[in-house]
PDB file of N, CA and C in Angstrom:
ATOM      1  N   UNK A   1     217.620 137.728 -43.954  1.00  0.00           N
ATOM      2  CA  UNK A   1     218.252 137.302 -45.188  1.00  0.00           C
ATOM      3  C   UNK A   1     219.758 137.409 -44.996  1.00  0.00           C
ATOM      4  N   UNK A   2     220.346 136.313 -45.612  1.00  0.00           N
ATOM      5  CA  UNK A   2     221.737 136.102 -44.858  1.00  0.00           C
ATOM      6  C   UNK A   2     222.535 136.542 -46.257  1.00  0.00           C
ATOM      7  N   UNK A   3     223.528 137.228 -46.495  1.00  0.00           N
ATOM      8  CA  UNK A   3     224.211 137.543 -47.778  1.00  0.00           C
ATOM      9  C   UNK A   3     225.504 138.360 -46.990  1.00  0.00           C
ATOM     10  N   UNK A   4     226.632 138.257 -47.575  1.00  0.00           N
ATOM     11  CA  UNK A   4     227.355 139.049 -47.765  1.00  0.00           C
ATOM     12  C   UNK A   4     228.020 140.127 -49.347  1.00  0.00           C
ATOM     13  N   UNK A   5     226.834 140.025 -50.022  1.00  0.00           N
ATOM     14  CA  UNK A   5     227.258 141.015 -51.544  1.00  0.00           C
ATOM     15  C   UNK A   5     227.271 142.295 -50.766  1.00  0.00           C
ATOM     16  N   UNK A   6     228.794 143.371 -51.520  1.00  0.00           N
ATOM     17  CA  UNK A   6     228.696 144.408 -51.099  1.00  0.00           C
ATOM     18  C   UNK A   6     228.720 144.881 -53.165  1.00  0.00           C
ATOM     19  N   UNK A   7     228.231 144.034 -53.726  1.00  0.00           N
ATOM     20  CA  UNK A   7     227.874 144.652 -55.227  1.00  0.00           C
ATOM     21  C   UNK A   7     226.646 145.152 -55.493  1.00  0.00           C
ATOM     22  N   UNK A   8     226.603 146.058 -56.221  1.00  0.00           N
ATOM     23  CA  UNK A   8     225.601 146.469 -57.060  1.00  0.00           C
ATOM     24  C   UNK A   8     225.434 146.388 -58.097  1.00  0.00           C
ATOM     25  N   UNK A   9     223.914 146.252 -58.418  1.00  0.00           N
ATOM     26  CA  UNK A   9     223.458 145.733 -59.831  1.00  0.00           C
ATOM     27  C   UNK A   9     222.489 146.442 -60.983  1.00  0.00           C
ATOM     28  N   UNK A  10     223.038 146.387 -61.980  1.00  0.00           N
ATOM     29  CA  UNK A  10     222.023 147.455 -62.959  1.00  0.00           C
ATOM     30  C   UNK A  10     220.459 146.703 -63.087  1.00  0.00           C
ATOM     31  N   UNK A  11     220.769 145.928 -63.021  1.00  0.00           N
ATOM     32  CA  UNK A  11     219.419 144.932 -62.928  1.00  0.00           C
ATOM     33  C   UNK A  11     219.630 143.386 -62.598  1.00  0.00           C
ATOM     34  N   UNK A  12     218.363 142.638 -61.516  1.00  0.00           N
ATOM     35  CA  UNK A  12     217.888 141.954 -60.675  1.00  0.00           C
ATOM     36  C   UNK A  12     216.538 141.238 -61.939  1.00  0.00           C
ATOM     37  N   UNK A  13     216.829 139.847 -61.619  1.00  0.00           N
ATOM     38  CA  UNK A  13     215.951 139.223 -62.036  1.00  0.00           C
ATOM     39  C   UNK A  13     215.382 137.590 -61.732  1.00  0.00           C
ATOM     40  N   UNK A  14     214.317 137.503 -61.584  1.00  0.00           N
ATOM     41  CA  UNK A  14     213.873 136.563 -60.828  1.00  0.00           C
ATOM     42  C   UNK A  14     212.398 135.819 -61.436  1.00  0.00           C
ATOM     43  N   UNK A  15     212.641 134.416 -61.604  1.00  0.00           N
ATOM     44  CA  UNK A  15     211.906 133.759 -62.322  1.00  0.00           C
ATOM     45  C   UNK A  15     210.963 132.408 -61.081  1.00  0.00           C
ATOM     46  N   UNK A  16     209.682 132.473 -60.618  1.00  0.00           N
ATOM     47  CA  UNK A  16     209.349 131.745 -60.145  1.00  0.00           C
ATOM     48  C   UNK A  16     210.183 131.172 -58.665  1.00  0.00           C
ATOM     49  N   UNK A  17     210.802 132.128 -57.730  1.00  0.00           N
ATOM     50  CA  UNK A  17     211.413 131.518 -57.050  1.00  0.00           C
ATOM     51  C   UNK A  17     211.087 132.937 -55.583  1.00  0.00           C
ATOM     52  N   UNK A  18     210.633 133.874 -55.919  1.00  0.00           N
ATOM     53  CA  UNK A  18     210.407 135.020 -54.861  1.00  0.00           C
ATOM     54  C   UNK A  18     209.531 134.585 -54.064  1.00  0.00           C
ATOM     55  N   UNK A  19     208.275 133.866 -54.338  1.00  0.00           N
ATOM     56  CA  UNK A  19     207.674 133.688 -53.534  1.00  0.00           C
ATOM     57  C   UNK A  19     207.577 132.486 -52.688  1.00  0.00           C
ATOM     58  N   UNK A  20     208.522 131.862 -52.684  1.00  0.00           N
ATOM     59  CA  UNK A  20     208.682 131.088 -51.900  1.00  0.00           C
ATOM     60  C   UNK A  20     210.034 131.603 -50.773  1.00  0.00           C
ATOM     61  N   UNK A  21     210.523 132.976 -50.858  1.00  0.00           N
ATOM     62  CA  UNK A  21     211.177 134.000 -49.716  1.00  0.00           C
ATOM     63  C   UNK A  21     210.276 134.167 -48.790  1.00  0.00           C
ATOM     64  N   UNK A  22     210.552 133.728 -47.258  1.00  0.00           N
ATOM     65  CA  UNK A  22     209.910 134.583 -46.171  1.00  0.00           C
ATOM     66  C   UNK A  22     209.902 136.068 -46.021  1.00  0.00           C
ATOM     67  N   UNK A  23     209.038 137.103 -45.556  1.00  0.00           N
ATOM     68  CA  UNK A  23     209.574 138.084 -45.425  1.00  0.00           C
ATOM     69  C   UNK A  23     209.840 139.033 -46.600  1.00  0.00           C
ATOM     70  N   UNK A  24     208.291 139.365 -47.367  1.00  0.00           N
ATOM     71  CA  UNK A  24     208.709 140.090 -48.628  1.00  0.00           C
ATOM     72  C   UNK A  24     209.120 141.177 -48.532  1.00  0.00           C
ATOM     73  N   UNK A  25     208.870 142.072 -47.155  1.00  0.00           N
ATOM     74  CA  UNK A  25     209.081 143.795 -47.001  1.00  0.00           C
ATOM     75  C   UNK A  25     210.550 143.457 -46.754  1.00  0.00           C
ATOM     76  N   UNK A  26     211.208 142.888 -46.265  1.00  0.00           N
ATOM     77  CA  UNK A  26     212.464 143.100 -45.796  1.00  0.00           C
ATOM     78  C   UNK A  26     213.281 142.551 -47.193  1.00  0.00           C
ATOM     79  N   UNK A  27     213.266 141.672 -48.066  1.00  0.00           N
ATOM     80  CA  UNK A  27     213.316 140.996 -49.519  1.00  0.00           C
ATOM     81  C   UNK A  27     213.289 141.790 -49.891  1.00  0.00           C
ATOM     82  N   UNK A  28     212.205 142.802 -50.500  1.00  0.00           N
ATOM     83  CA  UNK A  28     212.588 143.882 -51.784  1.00  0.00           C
ATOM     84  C   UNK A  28     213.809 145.120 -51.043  1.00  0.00           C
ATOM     85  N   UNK A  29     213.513 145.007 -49.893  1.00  0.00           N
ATOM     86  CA  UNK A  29     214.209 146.272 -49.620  1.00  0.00           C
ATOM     87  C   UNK A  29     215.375 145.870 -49.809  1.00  0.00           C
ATOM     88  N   UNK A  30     216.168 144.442 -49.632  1.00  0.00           N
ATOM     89  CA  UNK A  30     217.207 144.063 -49.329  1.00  0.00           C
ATOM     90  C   UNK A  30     217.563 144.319 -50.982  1.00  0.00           C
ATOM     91  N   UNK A  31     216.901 143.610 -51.829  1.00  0.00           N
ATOM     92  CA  UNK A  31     216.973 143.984 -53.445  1.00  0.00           C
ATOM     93  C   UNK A  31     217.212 145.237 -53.699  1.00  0.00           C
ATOM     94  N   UNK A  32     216.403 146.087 -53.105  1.00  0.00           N
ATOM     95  CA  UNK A  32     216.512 147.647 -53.903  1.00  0.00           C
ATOM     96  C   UNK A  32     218.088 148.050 -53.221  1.00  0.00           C
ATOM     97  N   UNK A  33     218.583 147.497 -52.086  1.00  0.00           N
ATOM     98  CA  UNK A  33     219.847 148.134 -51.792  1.00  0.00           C
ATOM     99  C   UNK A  33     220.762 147.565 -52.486  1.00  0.00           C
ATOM    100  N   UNK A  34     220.515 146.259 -53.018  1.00  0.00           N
ATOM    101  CA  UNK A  34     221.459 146.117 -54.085  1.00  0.00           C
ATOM    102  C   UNK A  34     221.483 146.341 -55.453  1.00  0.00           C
ATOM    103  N   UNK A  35     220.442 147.207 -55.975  1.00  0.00           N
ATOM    104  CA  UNK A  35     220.969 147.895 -57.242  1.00  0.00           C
ATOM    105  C   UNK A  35     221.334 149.602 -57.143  1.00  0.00           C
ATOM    106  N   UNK A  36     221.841 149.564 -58.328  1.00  0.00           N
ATOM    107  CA  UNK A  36     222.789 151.119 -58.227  1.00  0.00           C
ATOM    108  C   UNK A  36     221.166 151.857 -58.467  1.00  0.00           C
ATOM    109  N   UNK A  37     221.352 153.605 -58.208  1.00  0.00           N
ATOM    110  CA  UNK A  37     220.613 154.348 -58.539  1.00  0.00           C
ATOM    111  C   UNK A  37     219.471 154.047 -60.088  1.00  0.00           C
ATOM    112  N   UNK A  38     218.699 153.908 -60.419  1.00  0.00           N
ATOM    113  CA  UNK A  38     218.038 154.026 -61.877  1.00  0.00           C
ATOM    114  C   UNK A  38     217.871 152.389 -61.863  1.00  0.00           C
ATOM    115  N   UNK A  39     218.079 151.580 -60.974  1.00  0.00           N
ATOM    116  CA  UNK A  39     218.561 150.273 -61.247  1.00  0.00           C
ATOM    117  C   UNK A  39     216.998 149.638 -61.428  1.00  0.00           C
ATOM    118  N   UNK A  40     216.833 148.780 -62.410  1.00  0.00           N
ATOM    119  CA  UNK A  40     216.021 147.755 -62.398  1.00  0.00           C
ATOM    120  C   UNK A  40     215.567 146.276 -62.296  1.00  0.00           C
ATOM    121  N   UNK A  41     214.304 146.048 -61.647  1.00  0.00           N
ATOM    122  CA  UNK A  41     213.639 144.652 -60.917  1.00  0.00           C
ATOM    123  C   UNK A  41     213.042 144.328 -61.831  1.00  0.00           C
ATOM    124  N   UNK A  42     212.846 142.919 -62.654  1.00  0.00           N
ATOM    125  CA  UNK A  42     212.152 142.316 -63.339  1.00  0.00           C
ATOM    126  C   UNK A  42     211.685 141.070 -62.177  1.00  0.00           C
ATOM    127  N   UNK A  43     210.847 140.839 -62.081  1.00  0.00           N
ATOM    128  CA  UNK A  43     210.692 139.246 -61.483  1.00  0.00           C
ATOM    129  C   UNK A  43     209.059 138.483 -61.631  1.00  0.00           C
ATOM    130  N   UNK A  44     208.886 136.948 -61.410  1.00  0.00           N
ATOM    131  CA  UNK A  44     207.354 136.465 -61.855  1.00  0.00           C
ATOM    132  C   UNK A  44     207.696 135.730 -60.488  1.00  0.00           C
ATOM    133  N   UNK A  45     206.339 136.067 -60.174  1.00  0.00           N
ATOM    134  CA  UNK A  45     206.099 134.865 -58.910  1.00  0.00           C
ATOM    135  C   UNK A  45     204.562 134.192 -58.623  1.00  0.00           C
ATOM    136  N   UNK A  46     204.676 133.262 -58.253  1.00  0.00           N
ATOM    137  CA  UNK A  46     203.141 133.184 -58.305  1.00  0.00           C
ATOM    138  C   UNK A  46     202.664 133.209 -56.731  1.00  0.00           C
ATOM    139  N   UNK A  47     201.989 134.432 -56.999  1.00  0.00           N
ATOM    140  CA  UNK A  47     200.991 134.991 -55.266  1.00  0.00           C
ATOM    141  C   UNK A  47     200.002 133.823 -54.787  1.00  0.00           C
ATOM    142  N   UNK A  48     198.946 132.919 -55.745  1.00  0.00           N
ATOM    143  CA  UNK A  48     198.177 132.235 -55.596  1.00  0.00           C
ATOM    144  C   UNK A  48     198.198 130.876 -55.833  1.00  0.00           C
ATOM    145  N   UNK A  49     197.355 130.001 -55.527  1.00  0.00           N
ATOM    146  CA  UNK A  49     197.488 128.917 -56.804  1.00  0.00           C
ATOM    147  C   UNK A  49     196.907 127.545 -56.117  1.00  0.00           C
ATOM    148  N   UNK A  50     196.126 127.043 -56.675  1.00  0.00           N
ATOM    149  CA  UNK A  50     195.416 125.821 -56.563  1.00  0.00           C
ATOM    150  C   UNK A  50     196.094 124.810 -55.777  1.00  0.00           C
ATOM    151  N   UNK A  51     197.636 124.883 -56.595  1.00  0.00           N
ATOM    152  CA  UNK A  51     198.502 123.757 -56.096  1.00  0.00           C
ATOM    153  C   UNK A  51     198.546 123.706 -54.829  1.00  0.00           C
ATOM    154  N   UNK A  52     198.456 124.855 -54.266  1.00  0.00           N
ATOM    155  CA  UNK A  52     199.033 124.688 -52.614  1.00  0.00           C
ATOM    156  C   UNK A  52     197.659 124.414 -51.948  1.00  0.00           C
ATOM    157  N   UNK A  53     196.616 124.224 -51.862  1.00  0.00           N
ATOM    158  CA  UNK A  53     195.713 123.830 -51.445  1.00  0.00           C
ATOM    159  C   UNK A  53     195.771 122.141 -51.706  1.00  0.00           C
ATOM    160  N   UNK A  54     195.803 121.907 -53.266  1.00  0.00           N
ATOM    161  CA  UNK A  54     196.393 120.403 -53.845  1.00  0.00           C
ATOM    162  C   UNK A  54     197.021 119.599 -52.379  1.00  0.00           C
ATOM    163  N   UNK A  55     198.764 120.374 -52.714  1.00  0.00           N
ATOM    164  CA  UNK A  55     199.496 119.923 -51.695  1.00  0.00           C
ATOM    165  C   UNK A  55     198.937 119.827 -50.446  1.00  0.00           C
ATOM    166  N   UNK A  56     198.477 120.339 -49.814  1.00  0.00           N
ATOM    167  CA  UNK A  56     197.829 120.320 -48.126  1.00  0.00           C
ATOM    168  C   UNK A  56     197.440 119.536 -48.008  1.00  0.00           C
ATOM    169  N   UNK A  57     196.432 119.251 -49.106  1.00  0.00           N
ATOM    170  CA  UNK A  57     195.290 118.258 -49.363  1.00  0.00           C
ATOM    171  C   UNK A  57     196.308 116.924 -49.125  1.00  0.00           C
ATOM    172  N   UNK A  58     196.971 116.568 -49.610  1.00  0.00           N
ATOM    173  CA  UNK A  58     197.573 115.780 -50.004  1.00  0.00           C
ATOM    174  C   UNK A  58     198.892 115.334 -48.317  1.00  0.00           C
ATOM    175  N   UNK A  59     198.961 116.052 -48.302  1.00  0.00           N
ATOM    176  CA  UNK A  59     199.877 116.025 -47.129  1.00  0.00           C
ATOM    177  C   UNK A  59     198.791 115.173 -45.858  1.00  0.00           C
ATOM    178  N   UNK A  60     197.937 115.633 -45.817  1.00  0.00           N
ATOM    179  CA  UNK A  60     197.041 115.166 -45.038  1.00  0.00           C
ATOM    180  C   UNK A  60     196.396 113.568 -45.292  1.00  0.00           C
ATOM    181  N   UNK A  61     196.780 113.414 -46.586  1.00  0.00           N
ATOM    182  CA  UNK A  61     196.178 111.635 -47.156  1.00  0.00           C
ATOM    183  C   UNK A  61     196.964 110.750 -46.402  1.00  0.00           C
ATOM    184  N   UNK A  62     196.391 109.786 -45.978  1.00  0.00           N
ATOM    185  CA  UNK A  62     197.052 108.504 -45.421  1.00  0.00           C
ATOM    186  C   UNK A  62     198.280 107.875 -45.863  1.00  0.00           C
ATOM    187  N   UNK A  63     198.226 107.943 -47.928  1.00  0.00           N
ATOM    188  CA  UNK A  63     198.785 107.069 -48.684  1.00  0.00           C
ATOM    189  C   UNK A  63     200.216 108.003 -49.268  1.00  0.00           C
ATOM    190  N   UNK A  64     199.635 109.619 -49.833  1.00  0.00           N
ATOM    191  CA  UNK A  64     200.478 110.598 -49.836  1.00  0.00           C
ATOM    192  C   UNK A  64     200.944 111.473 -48.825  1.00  0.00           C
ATOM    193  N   UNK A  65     201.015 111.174 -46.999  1.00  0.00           N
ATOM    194  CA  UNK A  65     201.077 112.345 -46.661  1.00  0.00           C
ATOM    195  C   UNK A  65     202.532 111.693 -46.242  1.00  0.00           C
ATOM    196  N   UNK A  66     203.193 110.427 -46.268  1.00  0.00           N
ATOM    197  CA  UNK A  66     203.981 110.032 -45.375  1.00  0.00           C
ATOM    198  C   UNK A  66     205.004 110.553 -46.389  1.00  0.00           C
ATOM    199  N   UNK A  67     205.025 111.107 -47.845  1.00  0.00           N
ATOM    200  CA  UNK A  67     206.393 111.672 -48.404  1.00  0.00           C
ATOM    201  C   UNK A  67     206.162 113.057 -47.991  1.00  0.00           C
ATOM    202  N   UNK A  68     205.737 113.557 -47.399  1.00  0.00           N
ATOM    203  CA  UNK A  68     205.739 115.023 -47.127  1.00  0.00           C
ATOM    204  C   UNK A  68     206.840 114.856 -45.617  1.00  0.00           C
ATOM    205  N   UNK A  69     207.614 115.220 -45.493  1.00  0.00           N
ATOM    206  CA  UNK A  69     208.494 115.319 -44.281  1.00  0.00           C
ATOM    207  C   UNK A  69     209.062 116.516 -43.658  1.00  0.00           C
ATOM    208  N   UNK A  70     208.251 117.762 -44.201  1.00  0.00           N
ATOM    209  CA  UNK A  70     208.617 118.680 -43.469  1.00  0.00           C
ATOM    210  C   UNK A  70     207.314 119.473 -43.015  1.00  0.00           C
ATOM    211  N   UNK A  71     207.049 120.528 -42.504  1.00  0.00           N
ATOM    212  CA  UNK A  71     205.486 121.101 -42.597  1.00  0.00           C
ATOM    213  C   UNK A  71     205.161 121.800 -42.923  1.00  0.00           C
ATOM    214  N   UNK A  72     204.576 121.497 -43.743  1.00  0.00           N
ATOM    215  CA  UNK A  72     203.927 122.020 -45.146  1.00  0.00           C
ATOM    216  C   UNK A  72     203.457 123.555 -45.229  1.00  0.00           C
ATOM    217  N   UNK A  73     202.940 123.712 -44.443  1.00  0.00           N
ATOM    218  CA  UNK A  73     202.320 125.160 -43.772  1.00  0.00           C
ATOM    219  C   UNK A  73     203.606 125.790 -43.705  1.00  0.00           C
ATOM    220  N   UNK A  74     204.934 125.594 -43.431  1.00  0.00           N
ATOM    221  CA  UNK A  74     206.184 126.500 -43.545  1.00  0.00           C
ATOM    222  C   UNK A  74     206.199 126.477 -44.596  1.00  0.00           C
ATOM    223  N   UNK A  75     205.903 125.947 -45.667  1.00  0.00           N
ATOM    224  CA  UNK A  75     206.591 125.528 -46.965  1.00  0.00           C
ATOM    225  C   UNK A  75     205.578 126.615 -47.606  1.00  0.00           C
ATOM    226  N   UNK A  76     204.921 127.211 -48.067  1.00  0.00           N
ATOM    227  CA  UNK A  76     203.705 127.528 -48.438  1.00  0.00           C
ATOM    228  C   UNK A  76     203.933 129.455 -48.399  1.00  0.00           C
ATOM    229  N   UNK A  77     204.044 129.790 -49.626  1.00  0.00           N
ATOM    230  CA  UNK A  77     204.501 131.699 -49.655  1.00  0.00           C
ATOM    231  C   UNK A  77     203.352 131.817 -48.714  1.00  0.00           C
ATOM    232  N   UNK A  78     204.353 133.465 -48.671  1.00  0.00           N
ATOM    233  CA  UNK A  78     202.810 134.150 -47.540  1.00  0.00           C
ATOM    234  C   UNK A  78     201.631 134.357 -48.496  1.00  0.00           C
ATOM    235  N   UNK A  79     201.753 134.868 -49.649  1.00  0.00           N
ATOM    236  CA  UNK A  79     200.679 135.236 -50.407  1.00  0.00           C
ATOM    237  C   UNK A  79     199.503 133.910 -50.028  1.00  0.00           C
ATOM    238  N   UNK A  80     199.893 132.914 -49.921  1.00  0.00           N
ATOM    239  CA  UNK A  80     198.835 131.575 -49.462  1.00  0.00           C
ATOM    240  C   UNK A  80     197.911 131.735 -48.836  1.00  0.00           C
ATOM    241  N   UNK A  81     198.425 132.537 -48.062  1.00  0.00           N
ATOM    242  CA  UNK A  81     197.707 132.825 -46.432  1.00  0.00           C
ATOM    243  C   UNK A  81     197.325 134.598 -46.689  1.00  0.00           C
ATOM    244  N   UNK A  82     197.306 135.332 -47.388  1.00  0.00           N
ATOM    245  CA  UNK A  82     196.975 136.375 -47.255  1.00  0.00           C
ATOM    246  C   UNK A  82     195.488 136.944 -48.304  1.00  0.00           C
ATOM    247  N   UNK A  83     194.548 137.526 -47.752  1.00  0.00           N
ATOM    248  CA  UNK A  83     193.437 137.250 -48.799  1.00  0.00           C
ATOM    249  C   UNK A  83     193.343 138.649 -50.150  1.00  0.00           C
ATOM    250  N   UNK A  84     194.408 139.314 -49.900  1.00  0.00           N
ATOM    251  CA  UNK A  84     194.572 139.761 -51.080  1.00  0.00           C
ATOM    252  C   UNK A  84     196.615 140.089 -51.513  1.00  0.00           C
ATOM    253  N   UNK A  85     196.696 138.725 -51.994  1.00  0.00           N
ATOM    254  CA  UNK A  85     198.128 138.577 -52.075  1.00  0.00           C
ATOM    255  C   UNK A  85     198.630 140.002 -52.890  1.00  0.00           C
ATOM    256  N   UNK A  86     198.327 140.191 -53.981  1.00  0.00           N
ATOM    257  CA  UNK A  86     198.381 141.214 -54.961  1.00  0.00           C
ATOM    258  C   UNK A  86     198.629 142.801 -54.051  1.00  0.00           C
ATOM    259  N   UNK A  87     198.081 143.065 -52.553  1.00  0.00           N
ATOM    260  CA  UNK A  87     198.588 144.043 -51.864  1.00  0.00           C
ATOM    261  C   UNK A  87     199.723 144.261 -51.030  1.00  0.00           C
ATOM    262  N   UNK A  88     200.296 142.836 -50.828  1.00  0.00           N
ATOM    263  CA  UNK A  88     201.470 142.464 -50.283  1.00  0.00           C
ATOM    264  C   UNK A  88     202.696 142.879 -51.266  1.00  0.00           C
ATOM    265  N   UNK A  89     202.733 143.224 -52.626  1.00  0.00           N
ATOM    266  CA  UNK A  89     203.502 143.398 -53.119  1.00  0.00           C
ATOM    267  C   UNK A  89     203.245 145.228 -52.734  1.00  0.00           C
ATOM    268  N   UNK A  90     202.247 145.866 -52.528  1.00  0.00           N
ATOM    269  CA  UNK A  90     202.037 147.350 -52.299  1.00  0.00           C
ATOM    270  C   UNK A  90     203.363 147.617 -51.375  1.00  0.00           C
ATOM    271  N   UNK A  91     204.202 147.236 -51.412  1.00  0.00           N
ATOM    272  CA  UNK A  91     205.627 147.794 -50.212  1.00  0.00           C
ATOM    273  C   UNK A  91     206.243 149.370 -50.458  1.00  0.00           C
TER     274      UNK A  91
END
C-alpha cells in the first residue's frame, strides 16, 4: 500500500470500497497505524456476493466477454475466493 500520510485519525471510515483492497492483513494494520490511540474503524464491505460469479459468468460469454478488458479473476476481493470470508476479517 503506497501512501505517504504521516496523520492521524480519530476515526476511519469506509463505505463499500475495502474489499476490493488486495491484502487485508497488511490494510487494517496499515489503518490501525493511522489512527491515534482509542481511535475508531467504521467500515461495510461486501465479503460475498452473487455478482461476482454473475460477472465471470459473463466475462466468459461470446457477446459480453469482449467489454471485459482486464482479468477478471484480479478484479474479484479475496473474500471471493476464500470459503469462509467472514474469518479473513479474524486479523
Amino acid at each position: 500500500m503506497r501512501d505517504n500520510c504521516n496523520m492521524q485519525f480519530d476515526k476511519i471510515f469506509s463505505f463499500f470500497v475495502i474489499h476490493w483492497i488486495p491484502n487485508w492483513s497488511r490494510l487494517f494494520k496499515r489503518l490501525y497505524d493511522l489512527m491515534v490511540q482509542g481511535g475508531e474503524i467504521a467500515y461495510y464491505l461486501i465479503a460475498d456476493s452473487d455478482m461476482y460469479s454473475v460477472w465471470k459468468q459473463m466475462s466468459k460469454d461470446p457477446v459480453w466477454g469482449k467489454y471485459y478488458e482486464v482479468d477478471i479473476d484480479k478484479g474479484f476481493p479475496e473474500s471471493y475466493y476464500s470459503p469462509n470470508p467472514v474469518q479473513m476479517l479474524a486479523i
